[in-house]
C-alpha atoms as a PDB file:
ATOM      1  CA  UNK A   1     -45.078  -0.671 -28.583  1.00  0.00           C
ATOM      2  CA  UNK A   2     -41.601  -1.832 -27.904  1.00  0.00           C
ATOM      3  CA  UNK A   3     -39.282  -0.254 -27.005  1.00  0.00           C
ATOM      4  CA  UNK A   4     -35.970   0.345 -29.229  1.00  0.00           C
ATOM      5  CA  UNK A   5     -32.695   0.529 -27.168  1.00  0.00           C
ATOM      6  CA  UNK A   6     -29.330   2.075 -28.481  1.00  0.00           C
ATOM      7  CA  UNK A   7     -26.253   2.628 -27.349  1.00  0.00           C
ATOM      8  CA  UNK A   8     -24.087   4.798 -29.351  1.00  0.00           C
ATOM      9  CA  UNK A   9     -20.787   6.258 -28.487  1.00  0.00           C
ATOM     10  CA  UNK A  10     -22.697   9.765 -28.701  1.00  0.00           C
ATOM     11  CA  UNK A  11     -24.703   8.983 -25.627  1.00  0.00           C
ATOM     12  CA  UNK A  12     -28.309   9.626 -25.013  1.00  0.00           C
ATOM     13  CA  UNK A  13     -30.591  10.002 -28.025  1.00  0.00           C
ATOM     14  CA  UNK A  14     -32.964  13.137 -28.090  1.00  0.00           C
ATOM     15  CA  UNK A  15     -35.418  13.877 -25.412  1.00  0.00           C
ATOM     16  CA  UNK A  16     -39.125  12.698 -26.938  1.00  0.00           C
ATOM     17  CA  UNK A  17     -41.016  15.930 -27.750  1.00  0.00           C
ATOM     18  CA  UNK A  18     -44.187  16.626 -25.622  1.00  0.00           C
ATOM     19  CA  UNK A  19     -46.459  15.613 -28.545  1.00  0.00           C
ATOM     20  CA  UNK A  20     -45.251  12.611 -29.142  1.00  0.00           C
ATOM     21  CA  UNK A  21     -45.325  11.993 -24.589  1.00  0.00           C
ATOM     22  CA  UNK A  22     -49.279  12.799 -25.140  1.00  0.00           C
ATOM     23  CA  UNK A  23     -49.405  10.349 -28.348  1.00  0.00           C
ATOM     24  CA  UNK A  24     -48.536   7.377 -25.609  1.00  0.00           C
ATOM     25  CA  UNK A  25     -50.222   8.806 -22.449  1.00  0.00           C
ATOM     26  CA  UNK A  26     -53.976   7.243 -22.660  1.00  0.00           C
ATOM     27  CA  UNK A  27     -54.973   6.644 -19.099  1.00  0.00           C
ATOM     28  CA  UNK A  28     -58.512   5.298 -20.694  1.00  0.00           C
ATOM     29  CA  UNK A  29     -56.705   2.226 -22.456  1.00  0.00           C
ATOM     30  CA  UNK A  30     -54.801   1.360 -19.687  1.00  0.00           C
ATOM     31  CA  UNK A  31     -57.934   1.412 -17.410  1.00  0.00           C
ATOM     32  CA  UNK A  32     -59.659  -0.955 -19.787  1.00  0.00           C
ATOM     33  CA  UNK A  33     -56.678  -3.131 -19.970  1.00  0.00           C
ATOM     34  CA  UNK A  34     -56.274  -3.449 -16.058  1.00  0.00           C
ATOM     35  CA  UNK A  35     -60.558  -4.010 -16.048  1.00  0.00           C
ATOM     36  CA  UNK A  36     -60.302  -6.315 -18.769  1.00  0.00           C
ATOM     37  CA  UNK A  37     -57.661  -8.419 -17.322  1.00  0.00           C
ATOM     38  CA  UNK A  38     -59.396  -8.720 -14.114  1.00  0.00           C
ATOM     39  CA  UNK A  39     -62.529  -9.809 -15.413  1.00  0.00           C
ATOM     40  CA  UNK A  40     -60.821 -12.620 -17.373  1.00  0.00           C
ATOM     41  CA  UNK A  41     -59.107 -13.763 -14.719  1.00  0.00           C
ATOM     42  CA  UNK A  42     -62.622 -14.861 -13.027  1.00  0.00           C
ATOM     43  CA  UNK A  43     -64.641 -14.903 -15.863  1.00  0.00           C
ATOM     44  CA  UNK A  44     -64.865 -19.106 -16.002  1.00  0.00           C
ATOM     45  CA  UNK A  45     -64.148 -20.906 -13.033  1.00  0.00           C
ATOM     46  CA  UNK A  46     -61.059 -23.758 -12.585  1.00  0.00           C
ATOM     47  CA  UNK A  47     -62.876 -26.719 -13.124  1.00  0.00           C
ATOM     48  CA  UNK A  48     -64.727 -25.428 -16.576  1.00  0.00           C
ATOM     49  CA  UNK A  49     -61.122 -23.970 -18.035  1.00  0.00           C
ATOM     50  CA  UNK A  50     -60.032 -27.740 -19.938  1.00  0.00           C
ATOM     51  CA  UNK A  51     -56.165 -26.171 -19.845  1.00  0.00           C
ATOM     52  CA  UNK A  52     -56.033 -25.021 -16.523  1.00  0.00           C
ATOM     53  CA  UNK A  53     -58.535 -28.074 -14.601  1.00  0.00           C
ATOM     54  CA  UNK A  54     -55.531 -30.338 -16.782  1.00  0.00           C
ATOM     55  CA  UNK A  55     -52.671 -28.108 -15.139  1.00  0.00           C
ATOM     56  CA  UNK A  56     -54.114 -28.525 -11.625  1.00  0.00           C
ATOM     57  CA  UNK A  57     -55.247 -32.567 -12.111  1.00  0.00           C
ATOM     58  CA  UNK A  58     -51.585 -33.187 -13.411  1.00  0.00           C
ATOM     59  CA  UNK A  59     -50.057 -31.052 -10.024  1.00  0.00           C
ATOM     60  CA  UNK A  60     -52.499 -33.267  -7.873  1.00  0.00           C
ATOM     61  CA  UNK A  61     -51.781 -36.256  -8.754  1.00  0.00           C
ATOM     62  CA  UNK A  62     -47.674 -35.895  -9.080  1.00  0.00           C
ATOM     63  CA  UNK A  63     -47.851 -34.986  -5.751  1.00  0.00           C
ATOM     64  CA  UNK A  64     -50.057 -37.802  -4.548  1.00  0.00           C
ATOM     65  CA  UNK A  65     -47.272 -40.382  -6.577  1.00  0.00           C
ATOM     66  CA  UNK A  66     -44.445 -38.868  -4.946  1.00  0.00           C
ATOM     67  CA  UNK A  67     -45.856 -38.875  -1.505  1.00  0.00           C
ATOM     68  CA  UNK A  68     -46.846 -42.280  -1.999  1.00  0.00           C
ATOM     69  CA  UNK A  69     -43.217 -43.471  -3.248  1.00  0.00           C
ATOM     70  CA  UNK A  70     -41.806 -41.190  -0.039  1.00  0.00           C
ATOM     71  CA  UNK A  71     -44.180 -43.347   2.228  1.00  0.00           C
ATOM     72  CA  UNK A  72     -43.572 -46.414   0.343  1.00  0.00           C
ATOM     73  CA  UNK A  73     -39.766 -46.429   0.480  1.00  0.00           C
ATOM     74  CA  UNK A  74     -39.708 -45.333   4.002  1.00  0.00           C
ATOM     75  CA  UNK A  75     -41.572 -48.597   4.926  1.00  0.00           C
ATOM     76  CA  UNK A  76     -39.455 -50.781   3.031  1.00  0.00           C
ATOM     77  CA  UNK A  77     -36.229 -49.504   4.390  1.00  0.00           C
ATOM     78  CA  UNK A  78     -37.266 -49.273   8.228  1.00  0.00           C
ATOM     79  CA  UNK A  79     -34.725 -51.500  10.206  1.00  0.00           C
ATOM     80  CA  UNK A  80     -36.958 -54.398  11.726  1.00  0.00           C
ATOM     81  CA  UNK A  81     -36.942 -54.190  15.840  1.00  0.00           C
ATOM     82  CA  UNK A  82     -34.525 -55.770  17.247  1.00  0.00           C
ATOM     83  CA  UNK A  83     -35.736 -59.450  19.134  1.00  0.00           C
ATOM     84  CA  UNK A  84     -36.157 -59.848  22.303  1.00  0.00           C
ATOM     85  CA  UNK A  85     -34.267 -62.409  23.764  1.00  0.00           C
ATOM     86  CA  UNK A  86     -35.278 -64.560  26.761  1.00  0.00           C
ATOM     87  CA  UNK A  87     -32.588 -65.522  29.277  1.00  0.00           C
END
């Protein structure tokens, strides 16, 4: 259902009748929505899921290039200590 929005210079449409509140009001679909939804969500574990075990690989491993570039450039830029000198 989705819903239809209109403005019109009359203002507010009509008030939905109460049969047509009780067409829309079914408490047991959106229990098995909410159920069916959960169990999805940890039906299959992370690693199995191709998409998802992809998704998190492709996080890991931009993050372990970046910190390694961070690290890297940080080295390379560090002013060498200054020498001693002997009088």
């Amino acid at each position: 259902m989705k819903p239809r929005y209109r403005i019109s210079p009359q203002g507010i449409g009509r008030e939905p009748s109460d049969s047509e509140l009780l067409r829309y009001r079914d408490s047991g679909k959106l229990l098995y929505n909410y159920q069916r939804g959960r169990d999805l969500l940890h039906k299959r574990p992370l690693y199995k899921d191709p998409k998802a075990f992809l998704a998190l690989l492709l996080i890991v491993l931009l993050t372990w290039l970046i910190s390694e570039g961070v690290l890297d450039r940080r080295q390379h830029h560090e002013p060498a200590p200054p020498a001693q000198q002997v009088p």
